[in-house]
N, C-alpha and C. Protein backbone atom coordinates (compact mmCIF):
# COMPACT_ATOMS: atom_id res chain seq x y z
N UNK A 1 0.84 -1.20 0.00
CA UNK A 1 0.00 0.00 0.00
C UNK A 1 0.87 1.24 0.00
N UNK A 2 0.54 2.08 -0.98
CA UNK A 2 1.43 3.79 -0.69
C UNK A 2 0.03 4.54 -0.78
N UNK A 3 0.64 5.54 0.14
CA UNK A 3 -0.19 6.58 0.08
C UNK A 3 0.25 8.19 -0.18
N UNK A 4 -0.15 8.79 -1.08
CA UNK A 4 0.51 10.03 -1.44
C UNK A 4 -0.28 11.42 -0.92
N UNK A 5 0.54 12.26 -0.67
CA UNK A 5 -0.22 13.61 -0.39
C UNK A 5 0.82 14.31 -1.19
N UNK A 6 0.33 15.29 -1.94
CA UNK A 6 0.41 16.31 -2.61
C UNK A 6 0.73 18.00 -1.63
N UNK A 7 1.72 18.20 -2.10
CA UNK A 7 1.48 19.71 -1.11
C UNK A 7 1.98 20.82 -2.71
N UNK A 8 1.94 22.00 -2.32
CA UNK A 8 2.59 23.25 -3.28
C UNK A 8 1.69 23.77 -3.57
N UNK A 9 0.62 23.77 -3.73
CA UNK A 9 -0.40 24.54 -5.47
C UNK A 9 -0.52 25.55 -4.46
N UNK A 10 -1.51 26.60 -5.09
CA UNK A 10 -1.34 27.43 -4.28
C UNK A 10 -1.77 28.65 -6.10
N UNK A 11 -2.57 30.07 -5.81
CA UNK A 11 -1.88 31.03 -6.71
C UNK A 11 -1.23 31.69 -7.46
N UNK A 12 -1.14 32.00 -8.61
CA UNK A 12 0.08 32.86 -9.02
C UNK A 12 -0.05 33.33 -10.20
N UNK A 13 0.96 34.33 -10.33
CA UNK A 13 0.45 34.87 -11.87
C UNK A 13 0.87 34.44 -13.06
N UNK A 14 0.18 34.59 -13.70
CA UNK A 14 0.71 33.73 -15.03
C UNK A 14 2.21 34.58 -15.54
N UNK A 15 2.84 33.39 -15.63
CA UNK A 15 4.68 33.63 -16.09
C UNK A 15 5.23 33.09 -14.66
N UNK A 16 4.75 32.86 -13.83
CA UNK A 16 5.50 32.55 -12.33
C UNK A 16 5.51 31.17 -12.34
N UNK A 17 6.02 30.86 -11.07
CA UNK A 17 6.37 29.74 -11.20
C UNK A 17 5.71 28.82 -9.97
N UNK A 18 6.16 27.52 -9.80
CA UNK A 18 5.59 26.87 -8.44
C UNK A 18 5.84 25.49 -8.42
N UNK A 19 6.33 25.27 -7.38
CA UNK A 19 6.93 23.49 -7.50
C UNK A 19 5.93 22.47 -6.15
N UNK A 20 5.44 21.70 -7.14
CA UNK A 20 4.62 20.67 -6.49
C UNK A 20 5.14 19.53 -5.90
N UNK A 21 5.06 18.93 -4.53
CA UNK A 21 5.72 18.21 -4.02
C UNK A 21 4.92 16.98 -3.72
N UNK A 22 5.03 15.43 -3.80
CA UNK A 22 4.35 14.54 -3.40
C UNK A 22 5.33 13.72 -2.89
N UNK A 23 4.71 13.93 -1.53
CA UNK A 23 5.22 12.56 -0.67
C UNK A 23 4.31 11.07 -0.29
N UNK A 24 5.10 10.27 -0.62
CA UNK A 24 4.76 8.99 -0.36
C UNK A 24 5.36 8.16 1.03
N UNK A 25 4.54 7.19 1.06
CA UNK A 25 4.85 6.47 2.19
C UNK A 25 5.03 4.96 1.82
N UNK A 26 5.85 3.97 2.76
CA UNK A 26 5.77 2.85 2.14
C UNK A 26 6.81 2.97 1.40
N UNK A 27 7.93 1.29 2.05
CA UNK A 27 9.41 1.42 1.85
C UNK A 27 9.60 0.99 0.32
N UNK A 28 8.38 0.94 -0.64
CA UNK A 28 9.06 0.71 -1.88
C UNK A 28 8.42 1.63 -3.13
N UNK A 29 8.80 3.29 -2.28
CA UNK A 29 8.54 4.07 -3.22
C UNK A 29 9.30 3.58 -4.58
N UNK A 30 10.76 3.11 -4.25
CA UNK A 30 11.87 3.76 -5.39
C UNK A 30 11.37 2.76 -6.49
N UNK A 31 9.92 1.72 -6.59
CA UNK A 31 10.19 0.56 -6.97
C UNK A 31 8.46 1.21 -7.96
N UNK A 32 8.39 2.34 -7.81
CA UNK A 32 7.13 2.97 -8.82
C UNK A 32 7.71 3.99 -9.44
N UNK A 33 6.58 3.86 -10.98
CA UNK A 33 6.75 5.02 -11.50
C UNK A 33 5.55 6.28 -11.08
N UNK A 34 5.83 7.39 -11.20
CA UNK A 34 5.49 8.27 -10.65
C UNK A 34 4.76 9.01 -11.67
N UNK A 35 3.82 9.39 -11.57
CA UNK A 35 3.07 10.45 -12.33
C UNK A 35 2.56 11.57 -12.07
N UNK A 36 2.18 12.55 -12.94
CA UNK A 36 1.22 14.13 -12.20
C UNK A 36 0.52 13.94 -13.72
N UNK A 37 -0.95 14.08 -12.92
CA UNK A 37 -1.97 14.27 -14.07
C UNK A 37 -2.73 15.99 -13.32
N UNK A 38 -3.34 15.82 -13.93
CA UNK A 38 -4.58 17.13 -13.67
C UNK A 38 -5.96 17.08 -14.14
N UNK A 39 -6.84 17.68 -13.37
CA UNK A 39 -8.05 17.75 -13.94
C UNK A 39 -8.37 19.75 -13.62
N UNK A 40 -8.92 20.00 -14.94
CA UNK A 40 -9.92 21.65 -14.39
C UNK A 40 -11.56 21.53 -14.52
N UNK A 41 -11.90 22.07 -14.15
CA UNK A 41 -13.58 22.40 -14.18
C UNK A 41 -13.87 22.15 -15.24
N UNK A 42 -14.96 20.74 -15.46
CA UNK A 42 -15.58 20.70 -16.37
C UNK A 42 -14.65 19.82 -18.01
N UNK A 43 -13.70 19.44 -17.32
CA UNK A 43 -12.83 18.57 -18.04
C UNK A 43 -12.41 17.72 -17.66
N UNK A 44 -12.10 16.35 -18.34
CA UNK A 44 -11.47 15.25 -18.03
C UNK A 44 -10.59 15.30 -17.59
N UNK A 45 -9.50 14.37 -16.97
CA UNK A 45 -8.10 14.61 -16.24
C UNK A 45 -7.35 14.10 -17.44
N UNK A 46 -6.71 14.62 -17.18
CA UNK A 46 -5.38 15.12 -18.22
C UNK A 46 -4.12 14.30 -17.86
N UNK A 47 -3.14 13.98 -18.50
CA UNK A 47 -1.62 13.46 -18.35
C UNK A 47 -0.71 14.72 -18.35
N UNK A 48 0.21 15.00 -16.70
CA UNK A 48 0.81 16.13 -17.52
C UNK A 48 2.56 15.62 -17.68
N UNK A 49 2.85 14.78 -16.85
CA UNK A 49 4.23 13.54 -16.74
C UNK A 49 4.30 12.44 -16.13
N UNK A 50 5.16 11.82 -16.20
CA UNK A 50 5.82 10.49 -15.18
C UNK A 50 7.05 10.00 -15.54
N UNK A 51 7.80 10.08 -14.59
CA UNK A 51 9.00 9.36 -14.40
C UNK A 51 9.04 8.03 -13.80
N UNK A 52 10.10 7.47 -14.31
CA UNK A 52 10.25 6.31 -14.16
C UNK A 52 11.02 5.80 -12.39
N UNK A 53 11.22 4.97 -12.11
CA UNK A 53 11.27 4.36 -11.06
C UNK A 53 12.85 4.84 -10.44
N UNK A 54 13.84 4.74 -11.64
CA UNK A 54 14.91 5.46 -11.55
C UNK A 54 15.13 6.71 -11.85
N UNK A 55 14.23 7.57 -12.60
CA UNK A 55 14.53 8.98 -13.12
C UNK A 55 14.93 9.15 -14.31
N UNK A 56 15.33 7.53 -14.79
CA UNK A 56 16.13 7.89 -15.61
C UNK A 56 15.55 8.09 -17.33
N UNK A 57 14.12 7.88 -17.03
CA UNK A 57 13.30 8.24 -18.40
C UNK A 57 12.01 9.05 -17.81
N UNK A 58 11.72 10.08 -17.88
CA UNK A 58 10.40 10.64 -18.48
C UNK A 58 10.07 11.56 -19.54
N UNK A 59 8.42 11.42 -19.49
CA UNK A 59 7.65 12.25 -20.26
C UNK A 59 6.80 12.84 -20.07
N UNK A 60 6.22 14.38 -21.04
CA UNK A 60 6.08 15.19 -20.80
C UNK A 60 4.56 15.02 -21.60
N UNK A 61 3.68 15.53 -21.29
CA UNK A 61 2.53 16.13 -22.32
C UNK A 61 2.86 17.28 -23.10
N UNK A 62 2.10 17.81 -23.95
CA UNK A 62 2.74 17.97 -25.19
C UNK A 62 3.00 19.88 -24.92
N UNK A 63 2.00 20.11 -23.93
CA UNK A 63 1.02 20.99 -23.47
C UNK A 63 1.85 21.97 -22.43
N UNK A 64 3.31 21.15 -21.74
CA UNK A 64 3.66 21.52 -20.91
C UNK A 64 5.38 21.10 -21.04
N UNK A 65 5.77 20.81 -22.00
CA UNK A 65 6.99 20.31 -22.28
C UNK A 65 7.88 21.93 -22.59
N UNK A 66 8.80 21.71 -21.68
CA UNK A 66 9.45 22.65 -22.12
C UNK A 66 9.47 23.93 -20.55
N UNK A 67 8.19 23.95 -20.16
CA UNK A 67 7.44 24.41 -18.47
C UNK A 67 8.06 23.66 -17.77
N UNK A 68 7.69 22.67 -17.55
CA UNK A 68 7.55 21.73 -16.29
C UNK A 68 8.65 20.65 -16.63
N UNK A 69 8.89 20.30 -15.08
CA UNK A 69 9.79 19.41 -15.29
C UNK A 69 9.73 18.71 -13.93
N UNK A 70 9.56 17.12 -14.17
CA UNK A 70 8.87 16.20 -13.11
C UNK A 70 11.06 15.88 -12.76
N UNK A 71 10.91 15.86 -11.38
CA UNK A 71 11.81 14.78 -10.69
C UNK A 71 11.33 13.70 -9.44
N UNK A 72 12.39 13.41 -8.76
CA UNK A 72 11.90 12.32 -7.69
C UNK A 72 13.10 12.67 -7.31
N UNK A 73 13.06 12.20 -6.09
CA UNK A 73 13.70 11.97 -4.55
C UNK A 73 13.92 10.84 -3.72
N UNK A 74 14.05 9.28 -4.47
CA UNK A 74 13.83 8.17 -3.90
C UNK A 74 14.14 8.45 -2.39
N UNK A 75 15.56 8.69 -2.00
CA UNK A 75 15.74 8.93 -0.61
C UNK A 75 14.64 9.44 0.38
N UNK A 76 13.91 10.49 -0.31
CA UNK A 76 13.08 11.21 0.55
C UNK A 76 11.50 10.69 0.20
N UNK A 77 11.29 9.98 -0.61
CA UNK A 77 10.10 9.01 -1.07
C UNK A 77 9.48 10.24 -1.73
N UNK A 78 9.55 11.06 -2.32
CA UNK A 78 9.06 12.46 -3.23
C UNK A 78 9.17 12.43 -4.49
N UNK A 79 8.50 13.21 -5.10
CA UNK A 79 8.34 13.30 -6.52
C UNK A 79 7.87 14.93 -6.30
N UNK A 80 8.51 15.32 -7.38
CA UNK A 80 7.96 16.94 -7.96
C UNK A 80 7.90 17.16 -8.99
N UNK A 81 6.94 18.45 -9.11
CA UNK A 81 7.08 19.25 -10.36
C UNK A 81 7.28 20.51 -10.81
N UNK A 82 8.13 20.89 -10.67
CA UNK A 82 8.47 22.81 -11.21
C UNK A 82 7.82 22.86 -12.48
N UNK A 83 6.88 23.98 -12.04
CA UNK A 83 6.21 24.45 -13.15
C UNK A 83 6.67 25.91 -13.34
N UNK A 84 7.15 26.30 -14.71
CA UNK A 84 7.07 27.66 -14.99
C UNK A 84 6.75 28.40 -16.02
N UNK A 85 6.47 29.20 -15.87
CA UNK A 85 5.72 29.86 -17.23
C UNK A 85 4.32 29.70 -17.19
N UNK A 86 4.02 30.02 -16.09
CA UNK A 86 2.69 29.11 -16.29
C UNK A 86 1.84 30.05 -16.55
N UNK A 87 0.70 29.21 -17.14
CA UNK A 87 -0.11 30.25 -18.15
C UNK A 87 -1.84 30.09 -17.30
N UNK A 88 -2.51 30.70 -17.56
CA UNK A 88 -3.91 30.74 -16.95
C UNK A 88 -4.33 28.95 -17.51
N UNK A 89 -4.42 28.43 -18.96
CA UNK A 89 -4.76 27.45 -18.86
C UNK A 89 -4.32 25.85 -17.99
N UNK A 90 -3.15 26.26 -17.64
CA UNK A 90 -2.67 24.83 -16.43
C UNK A 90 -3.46 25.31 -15.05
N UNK A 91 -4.56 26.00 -14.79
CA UNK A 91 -5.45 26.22 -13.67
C UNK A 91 -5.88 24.94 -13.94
N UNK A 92 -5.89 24.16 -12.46
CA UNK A 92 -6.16 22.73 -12.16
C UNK A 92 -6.29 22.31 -11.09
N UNK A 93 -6.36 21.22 -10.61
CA UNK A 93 -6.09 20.33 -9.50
C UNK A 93 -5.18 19.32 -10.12
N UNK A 94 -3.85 19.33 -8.97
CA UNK A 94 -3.03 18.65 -9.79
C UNK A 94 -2.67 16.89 -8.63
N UNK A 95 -2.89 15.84 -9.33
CA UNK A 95 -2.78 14.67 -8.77
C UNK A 95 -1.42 14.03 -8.76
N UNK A 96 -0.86 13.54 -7.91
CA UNK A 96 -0.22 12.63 -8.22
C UNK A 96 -0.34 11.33 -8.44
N UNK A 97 0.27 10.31 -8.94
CA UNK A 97 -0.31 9.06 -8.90
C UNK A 97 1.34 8.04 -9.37
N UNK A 98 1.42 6.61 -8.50
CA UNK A 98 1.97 5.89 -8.22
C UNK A 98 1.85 4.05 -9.13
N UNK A 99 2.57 3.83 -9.82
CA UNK A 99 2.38 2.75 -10.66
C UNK A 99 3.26 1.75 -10.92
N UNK A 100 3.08 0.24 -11.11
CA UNK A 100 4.88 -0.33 -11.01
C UNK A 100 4.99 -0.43 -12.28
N UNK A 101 3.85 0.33 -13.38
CA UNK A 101 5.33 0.09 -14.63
C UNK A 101 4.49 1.47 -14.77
N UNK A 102 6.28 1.84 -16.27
CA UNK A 102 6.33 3.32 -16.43
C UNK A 102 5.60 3.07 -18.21
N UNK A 103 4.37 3.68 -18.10
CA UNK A 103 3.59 3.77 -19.33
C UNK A 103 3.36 5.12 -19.37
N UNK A 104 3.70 5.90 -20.18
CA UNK A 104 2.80 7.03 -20.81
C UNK A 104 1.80 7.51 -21.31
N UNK A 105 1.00 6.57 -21.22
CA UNK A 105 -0.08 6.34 -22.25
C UNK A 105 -1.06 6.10 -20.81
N UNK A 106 -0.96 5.59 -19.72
CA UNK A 106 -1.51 4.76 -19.05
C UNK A 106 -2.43 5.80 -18.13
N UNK A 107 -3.23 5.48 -17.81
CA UNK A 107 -4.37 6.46 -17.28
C UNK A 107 -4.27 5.60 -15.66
N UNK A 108 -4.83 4.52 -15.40
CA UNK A 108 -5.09 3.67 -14.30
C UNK A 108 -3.51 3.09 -13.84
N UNK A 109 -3.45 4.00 -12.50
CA UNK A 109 -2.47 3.85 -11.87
C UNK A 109 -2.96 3.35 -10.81
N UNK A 110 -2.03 2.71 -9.78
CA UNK A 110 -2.19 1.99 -8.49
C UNK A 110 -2.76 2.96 -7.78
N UNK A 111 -2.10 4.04 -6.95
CA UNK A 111 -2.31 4.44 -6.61
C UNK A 111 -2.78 6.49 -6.58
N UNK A 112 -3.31 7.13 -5.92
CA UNK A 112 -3.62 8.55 -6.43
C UNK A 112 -3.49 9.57 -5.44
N UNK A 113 -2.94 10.12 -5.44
CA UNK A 113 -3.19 11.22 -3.97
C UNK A 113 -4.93 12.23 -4.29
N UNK A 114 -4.47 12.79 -3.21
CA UNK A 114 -5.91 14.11 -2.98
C UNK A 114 -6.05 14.87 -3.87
N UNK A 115 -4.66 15.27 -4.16
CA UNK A 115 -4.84 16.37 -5.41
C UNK A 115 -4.60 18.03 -4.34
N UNK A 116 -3.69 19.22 -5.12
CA UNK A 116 -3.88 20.12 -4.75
C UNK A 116 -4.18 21.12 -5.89
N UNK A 117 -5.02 22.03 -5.24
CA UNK A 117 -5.02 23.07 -6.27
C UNK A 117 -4.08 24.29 -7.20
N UNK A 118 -3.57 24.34 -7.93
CA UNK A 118 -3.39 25.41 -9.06
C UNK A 118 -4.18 26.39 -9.46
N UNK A 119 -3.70 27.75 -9.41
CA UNK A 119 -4.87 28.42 -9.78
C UNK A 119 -3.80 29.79 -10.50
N UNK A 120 -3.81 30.11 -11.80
CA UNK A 120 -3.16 30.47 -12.59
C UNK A 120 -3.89 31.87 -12.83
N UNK A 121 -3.71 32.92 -12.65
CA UNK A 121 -4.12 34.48 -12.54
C UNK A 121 -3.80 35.27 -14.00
N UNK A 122 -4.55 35.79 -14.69
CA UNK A 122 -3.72 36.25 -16.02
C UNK A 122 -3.98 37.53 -15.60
């Protein structure tokens, strides 16, 4: 069992920046791949990355490549995401989510945190 909480979201103006933090629990973080999806009002949830178990491959949506940039922290059982540049449309709730293989494509992950909010000001 892991369980994730999400901390960071929070306000800001569009062009600023903000780094999302998810901590996990459960001694075999280093042994998932890691994801951040999103959902906004009135839209489906979205893919926005995931890294792999080592770091040593991820990917980006198409939407945010180049912004954002997912890492991990095995030591500290964390995963993040620096977002910058951010524009009024990445206003979201942003999820993390926990998986033992690294698919890009893959929607249904093991596990999901709460989700925190984003809220992008133009």
């Amino acid at each position: 069992q892991v369980q994730l909480v999400e901390s960071g979201g929070g306000l800001v103006q569009a062009g600023g920046s903000l780094r999302l933090s998810c901590a996990a629990s459960g001694r075999t973080f280093s042994s998932y791949a890691m994801g951040w999806f999103r959902q906004a009002p009135g839209k489906e949830r979205e893919f926005v990355a995931v890294i792999s178990w080592s770091g040593g491959r991820r990917t980006y949506a198409g939407s945010v490549k180049g912004r954002f940039t997912i890492s991990r922290d095995n030591a500290k059982n964390t995963v993040y995401l620096q977002m910058n540049n951010l524009k009024s449309e990445d206003t979201a709730v942003y999820y993390c989510a926990a998986d033992h293989i690294y698919d890009p494509m893959a929607y249904e992950y093991d596990y999901w945190g709460q989700g925190t909010q984003v809220t992008v000001s133009s």
